[in-house]
C-alpha atoms as a PDB file:
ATOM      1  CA  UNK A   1       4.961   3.949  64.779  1.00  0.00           C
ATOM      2  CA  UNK A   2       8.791   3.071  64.877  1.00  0.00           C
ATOM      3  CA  UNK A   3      10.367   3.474  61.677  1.00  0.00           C
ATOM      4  CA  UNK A   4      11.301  -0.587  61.044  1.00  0.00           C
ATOM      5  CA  UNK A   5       7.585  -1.372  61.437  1.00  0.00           C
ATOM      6  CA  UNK A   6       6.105   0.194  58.708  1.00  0.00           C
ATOM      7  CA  UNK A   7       6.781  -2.548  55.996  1.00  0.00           C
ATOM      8  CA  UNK A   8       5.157  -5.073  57.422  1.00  0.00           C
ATOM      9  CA  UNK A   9       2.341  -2.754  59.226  1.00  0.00           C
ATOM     10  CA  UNK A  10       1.323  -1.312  55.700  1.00  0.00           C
ATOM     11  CA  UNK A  11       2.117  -4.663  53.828  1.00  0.00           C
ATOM     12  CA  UNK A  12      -0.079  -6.679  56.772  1.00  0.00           C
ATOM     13  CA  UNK A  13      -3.010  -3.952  56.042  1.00  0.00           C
ATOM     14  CA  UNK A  14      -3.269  -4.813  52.457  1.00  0.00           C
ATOM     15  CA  UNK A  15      -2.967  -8.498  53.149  1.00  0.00           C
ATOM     16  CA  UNK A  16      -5.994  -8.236  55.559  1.00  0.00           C
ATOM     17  CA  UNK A  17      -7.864  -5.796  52.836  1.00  0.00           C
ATOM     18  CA  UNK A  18      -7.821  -3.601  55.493  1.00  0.00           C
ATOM     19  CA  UNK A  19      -8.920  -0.171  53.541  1.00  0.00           C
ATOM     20  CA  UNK A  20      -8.911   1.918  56.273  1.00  0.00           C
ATOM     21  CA  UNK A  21      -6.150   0.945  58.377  1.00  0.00           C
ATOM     22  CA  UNK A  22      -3.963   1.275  55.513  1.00  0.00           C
ATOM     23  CA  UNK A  23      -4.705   4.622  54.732  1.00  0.00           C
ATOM     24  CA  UNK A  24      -4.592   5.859  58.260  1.00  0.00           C
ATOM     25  CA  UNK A  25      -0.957   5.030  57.657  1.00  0.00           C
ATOM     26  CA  UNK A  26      -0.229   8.079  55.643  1.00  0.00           C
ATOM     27  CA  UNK A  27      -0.036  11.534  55.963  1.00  0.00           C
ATOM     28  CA  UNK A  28      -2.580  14.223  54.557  1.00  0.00           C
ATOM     29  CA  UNK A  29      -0.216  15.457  52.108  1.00  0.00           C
ATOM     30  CA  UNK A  30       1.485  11.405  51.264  1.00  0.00           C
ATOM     31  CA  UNK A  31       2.694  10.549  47.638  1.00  0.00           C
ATOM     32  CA  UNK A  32       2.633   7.171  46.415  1.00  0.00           C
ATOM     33  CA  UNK A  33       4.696   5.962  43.401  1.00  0.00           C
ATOM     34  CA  UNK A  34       3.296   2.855  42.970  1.00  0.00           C
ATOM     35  CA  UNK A  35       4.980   1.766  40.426  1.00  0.00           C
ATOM     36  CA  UNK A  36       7.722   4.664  40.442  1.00  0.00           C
ATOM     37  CA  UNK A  37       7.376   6.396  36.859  1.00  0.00           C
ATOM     38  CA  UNK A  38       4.631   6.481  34.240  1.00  0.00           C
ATOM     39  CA  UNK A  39       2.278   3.234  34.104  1.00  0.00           C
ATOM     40  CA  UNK A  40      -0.806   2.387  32.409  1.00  0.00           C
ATOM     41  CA  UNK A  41      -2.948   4.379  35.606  1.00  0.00           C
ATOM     42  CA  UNK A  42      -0.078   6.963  36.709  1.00  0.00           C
ATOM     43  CA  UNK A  43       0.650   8.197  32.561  1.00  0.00           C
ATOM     44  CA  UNK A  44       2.713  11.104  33.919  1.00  0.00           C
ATOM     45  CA  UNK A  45       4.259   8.684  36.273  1.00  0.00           C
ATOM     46  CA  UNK A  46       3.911  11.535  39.176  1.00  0.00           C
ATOM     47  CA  UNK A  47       2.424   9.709  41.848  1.00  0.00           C
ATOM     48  CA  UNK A  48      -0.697   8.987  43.720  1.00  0.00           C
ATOM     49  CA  UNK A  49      -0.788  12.662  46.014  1.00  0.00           C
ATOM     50  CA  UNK A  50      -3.424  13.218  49.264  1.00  0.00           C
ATOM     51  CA  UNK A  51      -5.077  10.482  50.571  1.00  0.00           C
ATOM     52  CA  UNK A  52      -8.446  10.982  48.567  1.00  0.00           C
ATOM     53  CA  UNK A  53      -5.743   9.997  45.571  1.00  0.00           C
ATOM     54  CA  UNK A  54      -4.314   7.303  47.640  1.00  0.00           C
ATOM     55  CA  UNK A  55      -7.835   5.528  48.457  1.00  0.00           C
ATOM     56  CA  UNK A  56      -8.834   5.554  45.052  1.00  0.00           C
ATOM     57  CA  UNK A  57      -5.688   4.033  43.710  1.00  0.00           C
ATOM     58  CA  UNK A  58      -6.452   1.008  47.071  1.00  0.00           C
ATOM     59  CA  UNK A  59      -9.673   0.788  45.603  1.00  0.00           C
ATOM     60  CA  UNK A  60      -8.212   0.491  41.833  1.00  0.00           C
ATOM     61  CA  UNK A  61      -6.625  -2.583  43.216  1.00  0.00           C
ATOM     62  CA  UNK A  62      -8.617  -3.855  45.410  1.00  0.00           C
ATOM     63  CA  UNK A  63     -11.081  -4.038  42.977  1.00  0.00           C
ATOM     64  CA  UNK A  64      -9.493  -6.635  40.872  1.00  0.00           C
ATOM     65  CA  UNK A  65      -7.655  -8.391  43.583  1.00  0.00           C
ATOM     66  CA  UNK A  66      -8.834 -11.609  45.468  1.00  0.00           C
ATOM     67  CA  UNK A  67      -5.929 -12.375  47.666  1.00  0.00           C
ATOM     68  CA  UNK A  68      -2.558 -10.503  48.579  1.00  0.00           C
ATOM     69  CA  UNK A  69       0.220 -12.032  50.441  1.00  0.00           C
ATOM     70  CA  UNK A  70       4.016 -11.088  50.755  1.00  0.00           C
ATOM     71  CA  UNK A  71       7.421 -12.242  52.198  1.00  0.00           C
ATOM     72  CA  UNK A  72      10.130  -9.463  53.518  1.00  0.00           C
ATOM     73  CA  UNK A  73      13.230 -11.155  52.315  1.00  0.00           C
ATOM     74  CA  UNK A  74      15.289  -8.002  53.259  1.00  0.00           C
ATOM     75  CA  UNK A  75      14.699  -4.069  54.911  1.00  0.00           C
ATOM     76  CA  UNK A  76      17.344  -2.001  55.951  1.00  0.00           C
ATOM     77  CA  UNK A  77      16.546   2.053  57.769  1.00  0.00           C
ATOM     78  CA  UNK A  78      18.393   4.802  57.537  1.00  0.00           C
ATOM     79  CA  UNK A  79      17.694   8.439  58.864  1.00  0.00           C
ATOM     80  CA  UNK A  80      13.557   8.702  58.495  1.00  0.00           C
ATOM     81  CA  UNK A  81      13.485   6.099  55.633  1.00  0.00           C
ATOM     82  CA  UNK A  82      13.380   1.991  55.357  1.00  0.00           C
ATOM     83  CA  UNK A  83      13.817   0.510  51.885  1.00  0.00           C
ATOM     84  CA  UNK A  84      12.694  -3.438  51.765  1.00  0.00           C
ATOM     85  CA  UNK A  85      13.190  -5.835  49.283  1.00  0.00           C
ATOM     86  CA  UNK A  86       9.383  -7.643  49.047  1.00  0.00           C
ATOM     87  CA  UNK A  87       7.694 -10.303  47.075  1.00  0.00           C
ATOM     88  CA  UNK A  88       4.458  -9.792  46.740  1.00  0.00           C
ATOM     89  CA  UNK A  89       2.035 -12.299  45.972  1.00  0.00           C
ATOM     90  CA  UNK A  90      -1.750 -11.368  43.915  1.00  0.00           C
ATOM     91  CA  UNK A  91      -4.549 -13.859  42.951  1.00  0.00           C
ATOM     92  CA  UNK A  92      -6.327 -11.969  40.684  1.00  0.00           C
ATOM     93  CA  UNK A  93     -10.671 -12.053  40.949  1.00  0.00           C
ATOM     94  CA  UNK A  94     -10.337 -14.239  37.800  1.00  0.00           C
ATOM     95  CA  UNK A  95      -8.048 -16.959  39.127  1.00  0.00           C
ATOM     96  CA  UNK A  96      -4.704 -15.972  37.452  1.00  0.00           C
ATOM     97  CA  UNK A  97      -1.661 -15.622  39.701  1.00  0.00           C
ATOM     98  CA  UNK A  98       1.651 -13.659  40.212  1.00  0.00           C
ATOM     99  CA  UNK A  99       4.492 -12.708  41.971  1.00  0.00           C
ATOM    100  CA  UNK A 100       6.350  -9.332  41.774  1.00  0.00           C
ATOM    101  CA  UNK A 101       9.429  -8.311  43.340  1.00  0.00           C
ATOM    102  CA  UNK A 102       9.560  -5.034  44.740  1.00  0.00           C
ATOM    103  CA  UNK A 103      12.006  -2.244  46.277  1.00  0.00           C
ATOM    104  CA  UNK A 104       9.387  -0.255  48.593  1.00  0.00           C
ATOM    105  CA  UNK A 105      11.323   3.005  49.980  1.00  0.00           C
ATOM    106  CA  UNK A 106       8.997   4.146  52.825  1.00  0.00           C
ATOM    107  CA  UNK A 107       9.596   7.925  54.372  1.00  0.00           C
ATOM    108  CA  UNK A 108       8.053   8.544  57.526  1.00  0.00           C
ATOM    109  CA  UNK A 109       6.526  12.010  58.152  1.00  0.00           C
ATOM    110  CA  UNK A 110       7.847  13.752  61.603  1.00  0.00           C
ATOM    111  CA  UNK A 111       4.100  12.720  63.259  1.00  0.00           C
ATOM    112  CA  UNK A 112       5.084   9.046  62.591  1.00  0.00           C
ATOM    113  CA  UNK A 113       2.847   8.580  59.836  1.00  0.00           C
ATOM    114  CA  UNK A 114       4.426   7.423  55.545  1.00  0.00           C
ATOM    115  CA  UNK A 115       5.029  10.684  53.782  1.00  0.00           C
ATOM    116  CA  UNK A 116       6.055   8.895  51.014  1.00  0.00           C
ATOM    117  CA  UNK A 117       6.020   5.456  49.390  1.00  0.00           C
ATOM    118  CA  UNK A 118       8.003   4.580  46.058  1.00  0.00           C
ATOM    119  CA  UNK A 119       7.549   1.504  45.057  1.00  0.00           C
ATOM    120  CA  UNK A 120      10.188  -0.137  42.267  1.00  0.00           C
ATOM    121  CA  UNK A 121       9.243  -2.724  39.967  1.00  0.00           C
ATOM    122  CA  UNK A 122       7.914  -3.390  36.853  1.00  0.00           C
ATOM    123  CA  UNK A 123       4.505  -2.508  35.702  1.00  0.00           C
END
């Protein structure tokens, strides 16, 4: 996968509730900061590390998610990383509604695949 597509490719999965997909987007060994630093599920704020860690924090989410939707207002690659400026867009199982806006730094592993995704905002 070419570097500038993995925003929207990863962003797309989770809009689709595509489990699968989106995890086949990361490498064994990925980390996701999700947010970056300690949060209410990530106390030591050190990340979500392997995929087995990665699915269960999807399924965290997915869990009390009904809908997700986003808009890309900005993404800009350098070297093996893309940072994008996102709004992202929940409906929550019980009806209540939000918008965040996000920094997502992606780093793409030399196979192609995210090594890494921090995500800044605020939890």
């Amino acid at each position: 996968m070419e570097l500038k597509d993995i925003p929207v490719t990863s962003l797309s999965a989770v809009k689709a509730r595509d489990r699968e997909g989106w995890l086949a987007l990361f490498a064994d060994d990925a980390v996701v900061e999700d947010p970056v630093g300690p949060c209410e599920w990530d106390p030591e704020g050190k990340g979500q590390r392997g995929k087995a860690a990665i699915a269960a924090f999807y399924d965290m989410f997915a869990g009390f998610q009904d809908s997700f939707d986003f808009e890309i207002h900005h993404q800009e690659p350098r070297g093996c990383e893309v940072a994008v400026f996102v709004t992202m867009h929940i409906t929550m199982k019980d009806g209540t509604k939000s918008s965040s806006k996000a920094i997502n730094i992606y780093k793409q592993a030399p196979d192609g695949r995210v090594q890494s995704l921090r995500s800044f905002w605020n939890a």
